[in-house]
Protein backbone atom coordinates (compact mmCIF):
# COMPACT_ATOMS: atom_id res chain seq x y z
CA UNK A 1 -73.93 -113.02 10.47
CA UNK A 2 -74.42 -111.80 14.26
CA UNK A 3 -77.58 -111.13 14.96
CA UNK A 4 -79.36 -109.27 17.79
CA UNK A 5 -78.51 -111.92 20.47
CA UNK A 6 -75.29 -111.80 19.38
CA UNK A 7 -74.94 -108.16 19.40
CA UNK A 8 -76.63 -107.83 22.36
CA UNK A 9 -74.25 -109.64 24.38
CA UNK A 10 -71.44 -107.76 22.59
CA UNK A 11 -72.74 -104.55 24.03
CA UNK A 12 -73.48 -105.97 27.29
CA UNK A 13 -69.72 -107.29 27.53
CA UNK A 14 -68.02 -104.19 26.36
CA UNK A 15 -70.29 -102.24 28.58
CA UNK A 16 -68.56 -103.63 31.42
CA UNK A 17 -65.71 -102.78 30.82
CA UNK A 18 -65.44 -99.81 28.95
CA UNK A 19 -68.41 -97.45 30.86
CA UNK A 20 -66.39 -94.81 32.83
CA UNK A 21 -63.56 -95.07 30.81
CA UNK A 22 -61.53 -92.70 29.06
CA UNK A 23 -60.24 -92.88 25.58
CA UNK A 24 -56.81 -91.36 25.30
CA UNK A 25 -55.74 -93.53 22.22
CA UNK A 26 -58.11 -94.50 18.34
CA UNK A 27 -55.93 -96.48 15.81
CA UNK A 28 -58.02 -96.68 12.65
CA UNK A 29 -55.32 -99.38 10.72
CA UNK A 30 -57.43 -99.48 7.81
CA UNK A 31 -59.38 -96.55 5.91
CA UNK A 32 -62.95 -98.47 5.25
CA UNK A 33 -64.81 -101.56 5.85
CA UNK A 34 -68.20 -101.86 4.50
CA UNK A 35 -68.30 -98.21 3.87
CA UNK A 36 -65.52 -95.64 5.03
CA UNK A 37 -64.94 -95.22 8.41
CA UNK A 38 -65.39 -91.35 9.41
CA UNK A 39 -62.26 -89.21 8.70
CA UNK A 40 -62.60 -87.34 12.03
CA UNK A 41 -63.37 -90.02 14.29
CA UNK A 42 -59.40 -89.92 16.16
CA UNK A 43 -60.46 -85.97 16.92
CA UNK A 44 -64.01 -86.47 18.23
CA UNK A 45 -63.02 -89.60 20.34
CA UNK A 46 -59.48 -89.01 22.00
CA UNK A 47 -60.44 -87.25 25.47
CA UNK A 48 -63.70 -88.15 26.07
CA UNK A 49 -65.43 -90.51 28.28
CA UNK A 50 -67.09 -93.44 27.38
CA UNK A 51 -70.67 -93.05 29.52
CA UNK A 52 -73.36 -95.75 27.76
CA UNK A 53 -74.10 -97.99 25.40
CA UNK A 54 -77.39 -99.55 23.94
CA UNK A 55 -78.13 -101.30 20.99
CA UNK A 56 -80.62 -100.77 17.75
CA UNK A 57 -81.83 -103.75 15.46
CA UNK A 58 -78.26 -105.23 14.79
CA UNK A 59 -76.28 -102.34 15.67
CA UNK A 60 -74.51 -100.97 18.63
CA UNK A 61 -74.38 -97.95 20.15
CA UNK A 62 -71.35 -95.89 22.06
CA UNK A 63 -71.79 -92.82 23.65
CA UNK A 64 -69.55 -90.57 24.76
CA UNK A 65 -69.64 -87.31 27.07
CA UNK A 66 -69.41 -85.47 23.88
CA UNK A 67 -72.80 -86.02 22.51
CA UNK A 68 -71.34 -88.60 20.00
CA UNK A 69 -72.20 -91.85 19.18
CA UNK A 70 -69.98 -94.25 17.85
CA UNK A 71 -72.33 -96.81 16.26
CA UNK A 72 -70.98 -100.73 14.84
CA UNK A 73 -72.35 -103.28 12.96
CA UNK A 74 -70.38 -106.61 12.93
CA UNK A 75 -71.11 -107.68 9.26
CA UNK A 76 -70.75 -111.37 8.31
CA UNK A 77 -67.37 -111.80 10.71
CA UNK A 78 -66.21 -109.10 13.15
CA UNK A 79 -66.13 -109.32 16.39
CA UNK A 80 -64.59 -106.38 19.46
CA UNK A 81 -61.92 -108.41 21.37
CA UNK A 82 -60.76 -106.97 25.07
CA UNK A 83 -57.27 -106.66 25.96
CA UNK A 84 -56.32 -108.77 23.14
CA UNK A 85 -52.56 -110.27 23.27
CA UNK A 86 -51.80 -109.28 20.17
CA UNK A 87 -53.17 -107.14 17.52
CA UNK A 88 -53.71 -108.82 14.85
CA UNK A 89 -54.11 -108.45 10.93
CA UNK A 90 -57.84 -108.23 11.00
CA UNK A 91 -57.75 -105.81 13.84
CA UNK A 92 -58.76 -103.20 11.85
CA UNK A 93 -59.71 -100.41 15.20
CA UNK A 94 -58.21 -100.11 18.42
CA UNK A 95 -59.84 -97.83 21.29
CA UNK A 96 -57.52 -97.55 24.16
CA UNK A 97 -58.59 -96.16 27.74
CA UNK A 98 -56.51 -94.11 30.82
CA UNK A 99 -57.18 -97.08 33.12
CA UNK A 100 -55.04 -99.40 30.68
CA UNK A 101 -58.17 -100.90 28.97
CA UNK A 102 -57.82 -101.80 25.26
CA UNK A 103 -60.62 -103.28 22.76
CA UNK A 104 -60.45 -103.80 18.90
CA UNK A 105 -62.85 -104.33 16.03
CA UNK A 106 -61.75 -107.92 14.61
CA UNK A 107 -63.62 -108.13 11.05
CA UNK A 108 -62.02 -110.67 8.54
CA UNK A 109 -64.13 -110.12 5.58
CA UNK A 110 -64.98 -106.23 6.51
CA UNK A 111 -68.41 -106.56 5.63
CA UNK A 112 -69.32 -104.63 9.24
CA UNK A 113 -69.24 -100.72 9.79
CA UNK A 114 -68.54 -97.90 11.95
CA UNK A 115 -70.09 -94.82 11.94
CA UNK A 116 -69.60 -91.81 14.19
CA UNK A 117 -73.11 -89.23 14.63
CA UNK A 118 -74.39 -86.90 16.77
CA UNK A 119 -76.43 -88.49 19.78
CA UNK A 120 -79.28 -86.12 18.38
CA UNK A 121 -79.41 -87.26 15.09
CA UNK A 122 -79.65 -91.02 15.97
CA UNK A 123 -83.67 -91.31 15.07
CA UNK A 124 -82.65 -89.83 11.68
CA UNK A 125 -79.69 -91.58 10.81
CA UNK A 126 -80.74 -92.85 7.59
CA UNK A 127 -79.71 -96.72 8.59
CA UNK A 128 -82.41 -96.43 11.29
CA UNK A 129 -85.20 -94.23 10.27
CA UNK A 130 -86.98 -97.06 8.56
CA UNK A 131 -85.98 -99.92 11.16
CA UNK A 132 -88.94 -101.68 12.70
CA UNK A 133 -89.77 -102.23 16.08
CA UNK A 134 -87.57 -103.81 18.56
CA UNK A 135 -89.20 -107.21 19.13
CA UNK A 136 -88.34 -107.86 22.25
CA UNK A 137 -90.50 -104.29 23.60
CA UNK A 138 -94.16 -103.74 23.44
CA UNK A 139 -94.10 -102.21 20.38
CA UNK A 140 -93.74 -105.78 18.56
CA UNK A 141 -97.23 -107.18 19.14
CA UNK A 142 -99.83 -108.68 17.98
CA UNK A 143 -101.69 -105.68 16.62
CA UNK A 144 -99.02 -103.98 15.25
CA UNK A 145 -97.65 -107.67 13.09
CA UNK A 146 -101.31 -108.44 12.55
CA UNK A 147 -101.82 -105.35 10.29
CA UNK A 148 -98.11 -105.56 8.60
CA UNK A 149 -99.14 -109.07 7.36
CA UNK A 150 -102.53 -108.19 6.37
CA UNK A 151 -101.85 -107.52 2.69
CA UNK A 152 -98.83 -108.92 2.36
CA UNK A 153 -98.52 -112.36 -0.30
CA UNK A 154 -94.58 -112.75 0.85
CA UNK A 155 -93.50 -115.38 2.95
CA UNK A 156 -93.55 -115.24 6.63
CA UNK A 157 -89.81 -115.99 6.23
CA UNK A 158 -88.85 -113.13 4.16
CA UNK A 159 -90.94 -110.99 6.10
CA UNK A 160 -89.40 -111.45 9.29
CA UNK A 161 -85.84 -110.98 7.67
CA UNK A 162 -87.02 -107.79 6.81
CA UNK A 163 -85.58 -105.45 8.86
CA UNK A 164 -88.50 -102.83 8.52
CA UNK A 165 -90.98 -105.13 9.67
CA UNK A 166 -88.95 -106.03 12.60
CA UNK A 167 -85.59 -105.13 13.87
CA UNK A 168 -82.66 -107.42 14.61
CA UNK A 169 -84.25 -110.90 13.71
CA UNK A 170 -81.88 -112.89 11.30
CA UNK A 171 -82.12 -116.55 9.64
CA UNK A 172 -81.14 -118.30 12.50
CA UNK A 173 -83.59 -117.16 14.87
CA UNK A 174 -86.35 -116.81 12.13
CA UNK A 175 -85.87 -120.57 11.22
CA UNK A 176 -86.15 -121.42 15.10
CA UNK A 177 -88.82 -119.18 15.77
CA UNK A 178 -90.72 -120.12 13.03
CA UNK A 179 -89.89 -123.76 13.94
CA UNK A 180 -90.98 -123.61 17.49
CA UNK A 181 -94.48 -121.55 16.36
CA UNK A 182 -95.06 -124.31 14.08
CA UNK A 183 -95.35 -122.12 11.17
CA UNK A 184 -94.18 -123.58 7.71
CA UNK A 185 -91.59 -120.34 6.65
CA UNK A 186 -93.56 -120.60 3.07
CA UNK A 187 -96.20 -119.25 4.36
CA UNK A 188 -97.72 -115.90 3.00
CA UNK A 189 -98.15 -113.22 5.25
CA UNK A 190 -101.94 -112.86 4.43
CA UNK A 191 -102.75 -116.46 5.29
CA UNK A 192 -101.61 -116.52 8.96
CA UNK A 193 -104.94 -115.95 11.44
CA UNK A 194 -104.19 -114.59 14.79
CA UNK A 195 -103.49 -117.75 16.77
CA UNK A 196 -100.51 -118.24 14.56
CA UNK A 197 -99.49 -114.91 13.96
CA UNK A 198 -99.44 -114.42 17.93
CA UNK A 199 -97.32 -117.97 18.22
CA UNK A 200 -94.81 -116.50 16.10
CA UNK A 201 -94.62 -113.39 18.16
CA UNK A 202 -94.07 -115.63 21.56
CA UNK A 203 -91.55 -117.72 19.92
CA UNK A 204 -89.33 -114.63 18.76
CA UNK A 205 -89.28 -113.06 21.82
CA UNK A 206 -89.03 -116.51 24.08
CA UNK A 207 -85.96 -117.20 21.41
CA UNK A 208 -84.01 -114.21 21.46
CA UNK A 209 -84.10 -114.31 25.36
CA UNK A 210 -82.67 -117.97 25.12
CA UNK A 211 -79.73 -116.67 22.98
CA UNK A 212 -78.67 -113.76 24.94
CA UNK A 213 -78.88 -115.51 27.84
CA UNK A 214 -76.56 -118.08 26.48
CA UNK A 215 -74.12 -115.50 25.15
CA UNK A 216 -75.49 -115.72 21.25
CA UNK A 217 -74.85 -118.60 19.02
CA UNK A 218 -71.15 -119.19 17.53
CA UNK A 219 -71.37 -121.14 14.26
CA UNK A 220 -67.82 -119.64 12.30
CA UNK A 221 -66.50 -116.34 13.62
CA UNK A 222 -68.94 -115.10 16.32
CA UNK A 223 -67.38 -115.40 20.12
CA UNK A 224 -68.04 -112.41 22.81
CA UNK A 225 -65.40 -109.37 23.60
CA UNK A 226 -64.05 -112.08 26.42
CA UNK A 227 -63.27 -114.32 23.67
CA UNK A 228 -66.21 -116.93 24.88
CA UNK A 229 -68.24 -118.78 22.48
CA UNK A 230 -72.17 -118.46 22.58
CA UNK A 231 -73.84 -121.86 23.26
CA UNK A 232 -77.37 -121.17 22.43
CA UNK A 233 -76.26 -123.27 18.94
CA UNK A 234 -76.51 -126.44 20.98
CA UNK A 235 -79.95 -125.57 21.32
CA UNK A 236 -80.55 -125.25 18.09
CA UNK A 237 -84.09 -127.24 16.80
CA UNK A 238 -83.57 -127.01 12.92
CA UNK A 239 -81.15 -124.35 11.78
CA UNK A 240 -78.26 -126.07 10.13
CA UNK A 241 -79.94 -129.60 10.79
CA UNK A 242 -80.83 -130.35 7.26
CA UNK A 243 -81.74 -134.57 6.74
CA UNK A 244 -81.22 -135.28 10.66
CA UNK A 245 -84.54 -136.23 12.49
CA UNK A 246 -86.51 -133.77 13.85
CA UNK A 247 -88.32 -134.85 17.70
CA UNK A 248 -90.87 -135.83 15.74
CA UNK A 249 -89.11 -138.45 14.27
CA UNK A 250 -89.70 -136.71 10.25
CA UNK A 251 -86.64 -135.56 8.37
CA UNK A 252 -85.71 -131.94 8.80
CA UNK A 253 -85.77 -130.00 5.49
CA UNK A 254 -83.76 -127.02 3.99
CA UNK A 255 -84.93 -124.92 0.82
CA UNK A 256 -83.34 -121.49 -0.39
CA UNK A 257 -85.48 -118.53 0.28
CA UNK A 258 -84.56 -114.81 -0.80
CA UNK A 259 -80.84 -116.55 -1.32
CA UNK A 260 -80.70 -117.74 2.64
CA UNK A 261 -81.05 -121.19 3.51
CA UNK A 262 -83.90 -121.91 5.41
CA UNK A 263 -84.63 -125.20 7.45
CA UNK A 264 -87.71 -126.26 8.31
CA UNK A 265 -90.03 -129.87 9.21
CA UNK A 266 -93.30 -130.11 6.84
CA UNK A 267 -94.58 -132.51 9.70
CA UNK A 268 -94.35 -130.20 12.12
CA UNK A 269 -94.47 -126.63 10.24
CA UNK A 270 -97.91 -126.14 8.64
């Protein structure tokens, strides 16, 4: 599943092409994909001008000059392609611009979303109301995860999979944070002190930075809008690594946590 980096970097790379422009064309070729796409989203988005974008957790964000926001989530598969050669059977939405510009939402197994909300409502949208903090801002520190694990007997794993604890991390990045923090992903919540709760914070944040600035990681599906791949997967300490040597010369282990696989090295992780 794309996570933030991933995201990220599709919002940077539509951004640039796409900000300024103006839609005169929305091809919705199928009716739903995780949940229905909105019936009046041709009407609200033909004419107007595309003038931001941003993203939230694993989301991300359109505006337009009408005080709408067209908001995706990529699912397990999808992908926005630009200028693609041909649309395809997966294409499932096409936005095309006056300057000739075309993108479309590629999403194989639909498991991704669009939604369509007023720029006002977007702290209220149900799917983000509860979302925790952003961890690559202030707001994700060492205070504010100190007090979240206080009480809490799950894993450290589960807990930073959970999206209302913080925003946007997934089981790739969890694994590698957790990894390079030294952190065994067993670990209860309540048993971390503050040296290793703050570790884990650094190693998030010093992670996700990696990714986007190598484009995200492409495993199956994942590439950018310009078709690129993201190579932070060659950089990759544990995830997916299960019985090759970790640097430390033990063998790198992979149990099933909350239904995710989750890699980890006991030598290393404590």
């Amino acid at each position: 599943m794309p996570e933030l980096p991933e995201v990220e970097t599709t919002v940077r790379g539509l951004s640039q092409v796409l900000t300024g422009e103006k839609i005169i064309e929305v091809k919705v070729c199928r009716s739903n994909l995780r949940r229905p796409i909105p019936y009046d989203i041709q009407e609200r988005l033909i004419g107007s001008t595309i003038i931001s974008f941003d993203r939230r957790a694993k989301y991300g964000i359109i505006f337009n000059d009408r005080e709408d926001a067209l908001i995706f989530h990529l699912g397990m598969s999808g992908r926005w392609k630009i200028n693609p050669e041909t649309i395809e059977k997966h294409d499932h939405f096409i936005l095309k611009t006056e300057n000739n510009r075309c993108v479309s939402l590629y999403d194989p197994r639909r498991f991704g979303s669009l939604d369509l909300i007023k720029t006002k409502d977007l702290l209220i949208w149900p799917y983000f109301k509860k979302l925790g903090p952003e961890p690559l801002t202030g707001d994700f520190n060492l205070e504010y995860l100190k007090s979240r694990l206080a009480r809490s007997a799950t894993s450290i794993k589960k807990l930073l999979l959970n999206q209302q604890v913080v925003a946007g991390v997934g089981n790739i990045y969890a694994c590698e944070a957790l990894y390079q923090a030294g952190v065994h992903p067993e670990r209860s919540g309540n048993s971390l002190n503050k040296q290793e709760i703050a570790s884990i914070i650094e190693a998030i944040k010093e992670i996700l930075q990696k990714a986007i600035a190598e484009g995200g990681s492409t495993l199956k599906d994942y590439a950018r809008p310009s078709g690129e791949l993201g190579y932070f997967s060659a950089q990759f300490k544990v995830y997916g690594k299960e019985d090759a040597l970790c640097e430390c010369g033990a063998t790198i282990e992979r149990s099933v946590m909350g239904g995710r696989s989750t890699f980890f090295c006991s030598s290393c992780q404590k």
